[in-house]
Protein backbone atom coordinates (compact mmCIF):
# COMPACT_ATOMS: atom_id res chain seq x y z
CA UNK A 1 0.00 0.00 0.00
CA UNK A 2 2.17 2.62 -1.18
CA UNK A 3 0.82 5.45 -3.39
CA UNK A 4 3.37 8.04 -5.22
CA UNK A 5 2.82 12.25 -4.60
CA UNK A 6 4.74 13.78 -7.65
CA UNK A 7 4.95 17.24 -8.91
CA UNK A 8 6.78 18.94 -11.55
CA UNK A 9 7.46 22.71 -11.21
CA UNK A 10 8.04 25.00 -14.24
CA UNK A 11 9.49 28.28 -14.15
CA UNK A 12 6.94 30.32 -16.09
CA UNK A 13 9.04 33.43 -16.63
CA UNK A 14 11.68 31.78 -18.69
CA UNK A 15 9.69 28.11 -19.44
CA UNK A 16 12.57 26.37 -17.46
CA UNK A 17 12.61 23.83 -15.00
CA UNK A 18 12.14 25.20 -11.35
CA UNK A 19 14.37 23.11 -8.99
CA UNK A 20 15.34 23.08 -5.75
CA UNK A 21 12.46 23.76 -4.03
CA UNK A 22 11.21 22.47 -0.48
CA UNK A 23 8.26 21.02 -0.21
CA UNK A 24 6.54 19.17 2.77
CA UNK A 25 3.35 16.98 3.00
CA UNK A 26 1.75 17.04 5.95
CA UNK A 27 -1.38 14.88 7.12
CA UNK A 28 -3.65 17.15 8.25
CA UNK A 29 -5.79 14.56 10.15
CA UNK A 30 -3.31 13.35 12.37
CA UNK A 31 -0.56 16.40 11.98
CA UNK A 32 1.69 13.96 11.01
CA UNK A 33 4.49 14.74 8.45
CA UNK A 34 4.49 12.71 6.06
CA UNK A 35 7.84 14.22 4.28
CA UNK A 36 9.54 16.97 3.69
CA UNK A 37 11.93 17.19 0.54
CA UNK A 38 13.05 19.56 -2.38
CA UNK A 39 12.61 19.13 -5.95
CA UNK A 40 15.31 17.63 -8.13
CA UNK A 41 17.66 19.96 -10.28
CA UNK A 42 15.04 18.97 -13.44
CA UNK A 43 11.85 20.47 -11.29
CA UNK A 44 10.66 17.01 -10.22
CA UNK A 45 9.38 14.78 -7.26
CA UNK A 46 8.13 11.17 -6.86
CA UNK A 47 7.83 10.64 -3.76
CA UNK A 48 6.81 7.15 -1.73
CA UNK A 49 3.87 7.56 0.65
CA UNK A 50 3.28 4.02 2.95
CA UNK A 51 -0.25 4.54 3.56
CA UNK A 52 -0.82 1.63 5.54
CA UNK A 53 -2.98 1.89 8.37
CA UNK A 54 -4.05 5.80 7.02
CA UNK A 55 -7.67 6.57 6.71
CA UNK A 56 -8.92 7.22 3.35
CA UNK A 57 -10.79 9.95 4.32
CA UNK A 58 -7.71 11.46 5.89
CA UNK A 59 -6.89 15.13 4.20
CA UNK A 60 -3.37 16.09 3.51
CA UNK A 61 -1.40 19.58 2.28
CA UNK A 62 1.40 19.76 0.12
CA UNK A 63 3.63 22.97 0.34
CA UNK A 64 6.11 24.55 -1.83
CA UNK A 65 8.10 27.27 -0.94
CA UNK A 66 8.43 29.34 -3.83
CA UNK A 67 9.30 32.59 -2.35
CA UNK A 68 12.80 31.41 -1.37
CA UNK A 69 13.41 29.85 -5.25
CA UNK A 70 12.78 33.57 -6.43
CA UNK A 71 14.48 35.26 -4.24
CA UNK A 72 17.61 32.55 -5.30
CA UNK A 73 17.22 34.28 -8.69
CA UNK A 74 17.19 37.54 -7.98
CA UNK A 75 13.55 38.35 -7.64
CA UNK A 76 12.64 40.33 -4.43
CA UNK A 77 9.34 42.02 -3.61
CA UNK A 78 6.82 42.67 -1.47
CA UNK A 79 4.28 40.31 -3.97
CA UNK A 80 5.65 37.13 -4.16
CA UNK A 81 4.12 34.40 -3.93
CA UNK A 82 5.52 32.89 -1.10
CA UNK A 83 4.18 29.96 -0.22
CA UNK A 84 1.67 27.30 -2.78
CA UNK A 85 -0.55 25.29 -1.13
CA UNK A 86 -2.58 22.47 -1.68
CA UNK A 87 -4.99 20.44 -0.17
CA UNK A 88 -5.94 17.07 -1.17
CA UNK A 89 -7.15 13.49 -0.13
CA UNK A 90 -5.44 10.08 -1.14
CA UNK A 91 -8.30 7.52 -1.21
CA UNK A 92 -6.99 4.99 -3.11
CA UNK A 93 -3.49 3.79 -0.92
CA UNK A 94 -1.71 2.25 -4.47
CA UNK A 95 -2.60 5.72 -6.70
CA UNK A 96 -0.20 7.99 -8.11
CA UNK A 97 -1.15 11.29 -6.82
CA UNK A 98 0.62 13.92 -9.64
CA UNK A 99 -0.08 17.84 -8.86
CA UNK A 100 2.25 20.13 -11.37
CA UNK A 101 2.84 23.69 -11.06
CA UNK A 102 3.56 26.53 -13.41
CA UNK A 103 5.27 29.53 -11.13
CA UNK A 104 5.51 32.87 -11.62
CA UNK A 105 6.87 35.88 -8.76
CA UNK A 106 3.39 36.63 -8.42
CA UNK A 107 0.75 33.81 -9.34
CA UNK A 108 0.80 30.20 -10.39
CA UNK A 109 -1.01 27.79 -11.83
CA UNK A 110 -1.72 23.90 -11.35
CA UNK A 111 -3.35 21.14 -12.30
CA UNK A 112 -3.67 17.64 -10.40
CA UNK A 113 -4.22 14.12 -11.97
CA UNK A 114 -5.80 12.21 -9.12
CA UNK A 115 -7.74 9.18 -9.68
CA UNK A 116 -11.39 9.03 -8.92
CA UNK A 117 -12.31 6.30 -6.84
């Protein structure tokens, strides 16, 4: 019973890979953490999530810290985005759980392929 949380952020200034940043997920149920990582160089994460024993109606949030990636390349104001967000529930304990991200200093968009159950 192991599902997969993956992302894949994209600079959307420049259409490069954004890598390097942290992100955590936290079960917001329990408060546990579940991890707490950072991107690869490429942008991306695949990460394992034993969800043995976990209830599927247990809610979890994924956060990137985006304010500190901008600020690594050069970009400093009072409007960044600082922090993304997301809140989601993992059902299904075998799924693949994939939430992308295009950045920008001051917005973002996403998208998440999560199976229905």
């Amino acid at each position: 019973m192991t599902a997969t949380v993956s992302s894949h952020t994209l600079d959307g200034t420049d259409g490069t890979h954004a890598g390097g940043i942290a992100v955590r997920l936290v079960n917001l149920t329990t408060g546990a953490k579940v991890f707490a990582t950072r991107m690869d160089a490429g942008g991306r994460l695949a990460q394992a999530v034993d969800l043995a024993g976990a209830d599927p109606a247990d809610r979890y949030e994924i956060s990137f810290a985006t304010g500190a990636y901008w600020r690594a390349r050069g970009i400093a104001h009072d409007r960044l985005i600082e922090e993304v967000v997301l809140r989601f529930a993992m059902p299904d304990p075998d799924a693949r759980y994939h939430m992308p991200l295009i950045l920008s200093p001051n917005g973002y968009s996403c998208w998440a392929s999560i199976p229905e159950r």
